[in-house]
C-alpha atoms as a PDB file:
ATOM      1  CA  UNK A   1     -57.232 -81.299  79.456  1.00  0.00           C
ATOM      2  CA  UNK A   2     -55.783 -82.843  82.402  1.00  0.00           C
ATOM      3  CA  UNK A   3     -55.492 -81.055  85.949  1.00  0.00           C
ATOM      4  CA  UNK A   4     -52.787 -80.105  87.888  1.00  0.00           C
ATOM      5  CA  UNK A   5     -51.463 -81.728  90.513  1.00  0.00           C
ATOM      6  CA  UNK A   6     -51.531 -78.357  91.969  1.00  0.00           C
ATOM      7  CA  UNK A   7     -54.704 -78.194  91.394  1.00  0.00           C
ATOM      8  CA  UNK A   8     -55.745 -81.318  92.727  1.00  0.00           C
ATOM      9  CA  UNK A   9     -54.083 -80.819  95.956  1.00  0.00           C
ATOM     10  CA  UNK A  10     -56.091 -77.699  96.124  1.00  0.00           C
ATOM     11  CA  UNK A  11     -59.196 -79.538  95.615  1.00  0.00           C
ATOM     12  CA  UNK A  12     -58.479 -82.379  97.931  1.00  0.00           C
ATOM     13  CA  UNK A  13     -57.487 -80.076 101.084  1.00  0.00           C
ATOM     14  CA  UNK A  14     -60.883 -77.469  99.936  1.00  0.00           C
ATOM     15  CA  UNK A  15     -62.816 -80.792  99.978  1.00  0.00           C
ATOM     16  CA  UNK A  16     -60.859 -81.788 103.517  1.00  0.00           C
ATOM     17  CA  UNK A  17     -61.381 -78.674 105.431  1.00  0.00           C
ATOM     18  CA  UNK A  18     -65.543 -78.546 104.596  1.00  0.00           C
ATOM     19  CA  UNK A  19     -65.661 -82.279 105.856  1.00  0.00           C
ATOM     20  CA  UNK A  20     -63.745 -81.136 108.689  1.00  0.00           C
ATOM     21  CA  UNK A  21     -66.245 -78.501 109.023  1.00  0.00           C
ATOM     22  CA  UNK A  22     -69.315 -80.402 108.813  1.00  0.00           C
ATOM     23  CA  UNK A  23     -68.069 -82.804 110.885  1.00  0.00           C
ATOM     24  CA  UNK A  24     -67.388 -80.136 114.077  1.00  0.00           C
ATOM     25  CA  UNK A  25     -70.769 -78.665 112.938  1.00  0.00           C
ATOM     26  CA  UNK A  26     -72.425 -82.170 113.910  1.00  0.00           C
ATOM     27  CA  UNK A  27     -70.512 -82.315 117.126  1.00  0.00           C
ATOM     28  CA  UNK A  28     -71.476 -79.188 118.061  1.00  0.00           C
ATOM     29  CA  UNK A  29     -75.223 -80.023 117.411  1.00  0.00           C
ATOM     30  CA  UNK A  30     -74.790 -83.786 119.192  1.00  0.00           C
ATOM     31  CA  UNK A  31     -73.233 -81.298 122.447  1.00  0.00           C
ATOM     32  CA  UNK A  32     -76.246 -78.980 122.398  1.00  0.00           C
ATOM     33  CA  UNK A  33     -78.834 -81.701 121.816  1.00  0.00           C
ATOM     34  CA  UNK A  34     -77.351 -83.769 125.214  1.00  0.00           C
ATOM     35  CA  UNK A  35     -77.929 -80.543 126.851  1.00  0.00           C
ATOM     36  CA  UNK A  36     -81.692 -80.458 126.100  1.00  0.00           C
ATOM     37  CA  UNK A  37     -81.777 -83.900 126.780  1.00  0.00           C
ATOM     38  CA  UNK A  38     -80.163 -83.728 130.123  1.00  0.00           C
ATOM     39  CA  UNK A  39     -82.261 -80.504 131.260  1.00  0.00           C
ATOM     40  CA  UNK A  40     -85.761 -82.379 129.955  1.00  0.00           C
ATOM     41  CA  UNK A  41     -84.989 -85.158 131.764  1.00  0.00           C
ATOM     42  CA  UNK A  42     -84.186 -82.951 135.315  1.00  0.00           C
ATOM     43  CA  UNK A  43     -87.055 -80.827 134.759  1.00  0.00           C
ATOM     44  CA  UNK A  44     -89.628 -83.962 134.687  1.00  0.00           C
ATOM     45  CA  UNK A  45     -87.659 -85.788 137.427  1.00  0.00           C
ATOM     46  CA  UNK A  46     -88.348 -82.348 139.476  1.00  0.00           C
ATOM     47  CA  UNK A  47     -91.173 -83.035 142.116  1.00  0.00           C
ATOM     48  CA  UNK A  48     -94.121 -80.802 141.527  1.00  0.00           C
ATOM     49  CA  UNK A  49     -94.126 -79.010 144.785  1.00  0.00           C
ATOM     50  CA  UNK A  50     -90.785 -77.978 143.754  1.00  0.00           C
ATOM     51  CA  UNK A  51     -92.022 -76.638 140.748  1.00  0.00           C
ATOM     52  CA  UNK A  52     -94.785 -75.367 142.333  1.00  0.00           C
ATOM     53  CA  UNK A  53     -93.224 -73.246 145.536  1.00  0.00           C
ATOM     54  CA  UNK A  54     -90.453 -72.411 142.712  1.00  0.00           C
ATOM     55  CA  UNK A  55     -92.259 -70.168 140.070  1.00  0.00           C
ATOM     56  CA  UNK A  56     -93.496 -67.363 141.486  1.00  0.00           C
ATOM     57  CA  UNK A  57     -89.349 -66.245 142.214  1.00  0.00           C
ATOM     58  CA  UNK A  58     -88.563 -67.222 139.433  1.00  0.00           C
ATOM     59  CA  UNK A  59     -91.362 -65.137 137.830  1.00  0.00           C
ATOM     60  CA  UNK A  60     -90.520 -62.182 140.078  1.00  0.00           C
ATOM     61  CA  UNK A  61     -86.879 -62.882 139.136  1.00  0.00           C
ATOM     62  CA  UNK A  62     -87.562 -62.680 135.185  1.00  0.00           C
ATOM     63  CA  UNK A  63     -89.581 -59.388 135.849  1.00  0.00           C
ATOM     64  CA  UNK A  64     -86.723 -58.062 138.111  1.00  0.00           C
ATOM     65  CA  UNK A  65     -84.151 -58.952 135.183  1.00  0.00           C
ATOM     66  CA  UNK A  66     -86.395 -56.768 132.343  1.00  0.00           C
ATOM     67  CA  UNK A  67     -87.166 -54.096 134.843  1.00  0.00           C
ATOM     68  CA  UNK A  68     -83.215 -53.257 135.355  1.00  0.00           C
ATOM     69  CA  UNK A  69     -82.739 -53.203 131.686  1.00  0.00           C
ATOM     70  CA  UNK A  70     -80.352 -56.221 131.640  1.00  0.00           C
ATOM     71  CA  UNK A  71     -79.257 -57.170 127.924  1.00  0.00           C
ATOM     72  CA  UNK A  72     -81.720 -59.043 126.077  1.00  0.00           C
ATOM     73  CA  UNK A  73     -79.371 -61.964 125.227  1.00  0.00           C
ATOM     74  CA  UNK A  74     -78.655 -62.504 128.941  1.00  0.00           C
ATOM     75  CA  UNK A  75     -81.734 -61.327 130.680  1.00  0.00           C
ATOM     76  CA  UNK A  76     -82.186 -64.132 132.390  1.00  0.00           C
ATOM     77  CA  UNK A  77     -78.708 -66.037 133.204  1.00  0.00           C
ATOM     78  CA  UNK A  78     -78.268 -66.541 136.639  1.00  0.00           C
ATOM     79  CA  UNK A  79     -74.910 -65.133 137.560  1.00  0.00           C
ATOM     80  CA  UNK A  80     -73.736 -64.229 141.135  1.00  0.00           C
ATOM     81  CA  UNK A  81     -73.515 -60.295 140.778  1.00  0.00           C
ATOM     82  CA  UNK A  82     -77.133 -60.450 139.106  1.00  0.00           C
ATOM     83  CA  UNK A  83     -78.332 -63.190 141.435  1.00  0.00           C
ATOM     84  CA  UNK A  84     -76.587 -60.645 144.928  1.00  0.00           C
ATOM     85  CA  UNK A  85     -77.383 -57.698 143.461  1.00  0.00           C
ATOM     86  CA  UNK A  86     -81.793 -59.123 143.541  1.00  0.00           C
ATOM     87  CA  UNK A  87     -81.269 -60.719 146.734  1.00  0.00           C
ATOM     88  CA  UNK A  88     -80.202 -57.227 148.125  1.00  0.00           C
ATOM     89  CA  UNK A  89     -82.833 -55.391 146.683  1.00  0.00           C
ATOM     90  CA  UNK A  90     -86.132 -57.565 146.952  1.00  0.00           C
ATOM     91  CA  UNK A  91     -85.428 -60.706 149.638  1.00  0.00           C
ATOM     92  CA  UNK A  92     -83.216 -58.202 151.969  1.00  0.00           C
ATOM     93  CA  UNK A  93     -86.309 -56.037 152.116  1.00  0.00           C
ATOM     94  CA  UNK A  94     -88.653 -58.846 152.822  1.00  0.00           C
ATOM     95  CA  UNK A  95     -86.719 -60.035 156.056  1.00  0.00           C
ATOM     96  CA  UNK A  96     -86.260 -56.198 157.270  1.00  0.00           C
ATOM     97  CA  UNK A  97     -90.099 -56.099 156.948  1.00  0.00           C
ATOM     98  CA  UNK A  98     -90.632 -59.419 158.798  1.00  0.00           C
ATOM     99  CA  UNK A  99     -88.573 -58.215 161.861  1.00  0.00           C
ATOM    100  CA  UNK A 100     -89.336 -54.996 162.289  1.00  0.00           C
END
């Protein structure tokens, strides 16, 4: 029994819209992988004093973030309220300490 050409149409623009889909899906996943790329390649380009003399802030940073209770899925992002709002309470203190 033959189809209709309703039906085909159907068919044809179902079939369409999941190549459409899978096709953003890949472009999505081509974006994120230059990401990695880009941020492996800065991180080993990094000198290792850098690395080095960075760590323990960023360490102290990280515990900061989990001690104030910030949401799990953003814990760590950098923003500038976050980033002001550490800088007031633990590097403020350290240079009120150093000139007293």
């Amino acid at each position: 029994m033959p189809r209709s050409q309703k039906q085909q149409r159907q068919d044809n623009a179902g079939s369409s819209a999941r190549r459409e889909d899978i096709h953003q899906a890949q472009l999505e996943q081509q974006l994120e992988d230059a990401v990695i790329h880009t941020n492996e390649i800065a991180k080993s380009l990094q000198p290792k004093a850098t690395k080095s003399a960075y760590k323990p802030k960023q360490k102290e940073f990280k515990e900061w973030c989990k001690e104030k209770g910030f949401s799990r899925i953003t814990r760590y992002q950098v923003t500038g309220k976050k980033l002001n709002l550490f800088l007031q309470e633990k590097v403020s203190i350290i240079f009120i300490y150093a000139k007293r």
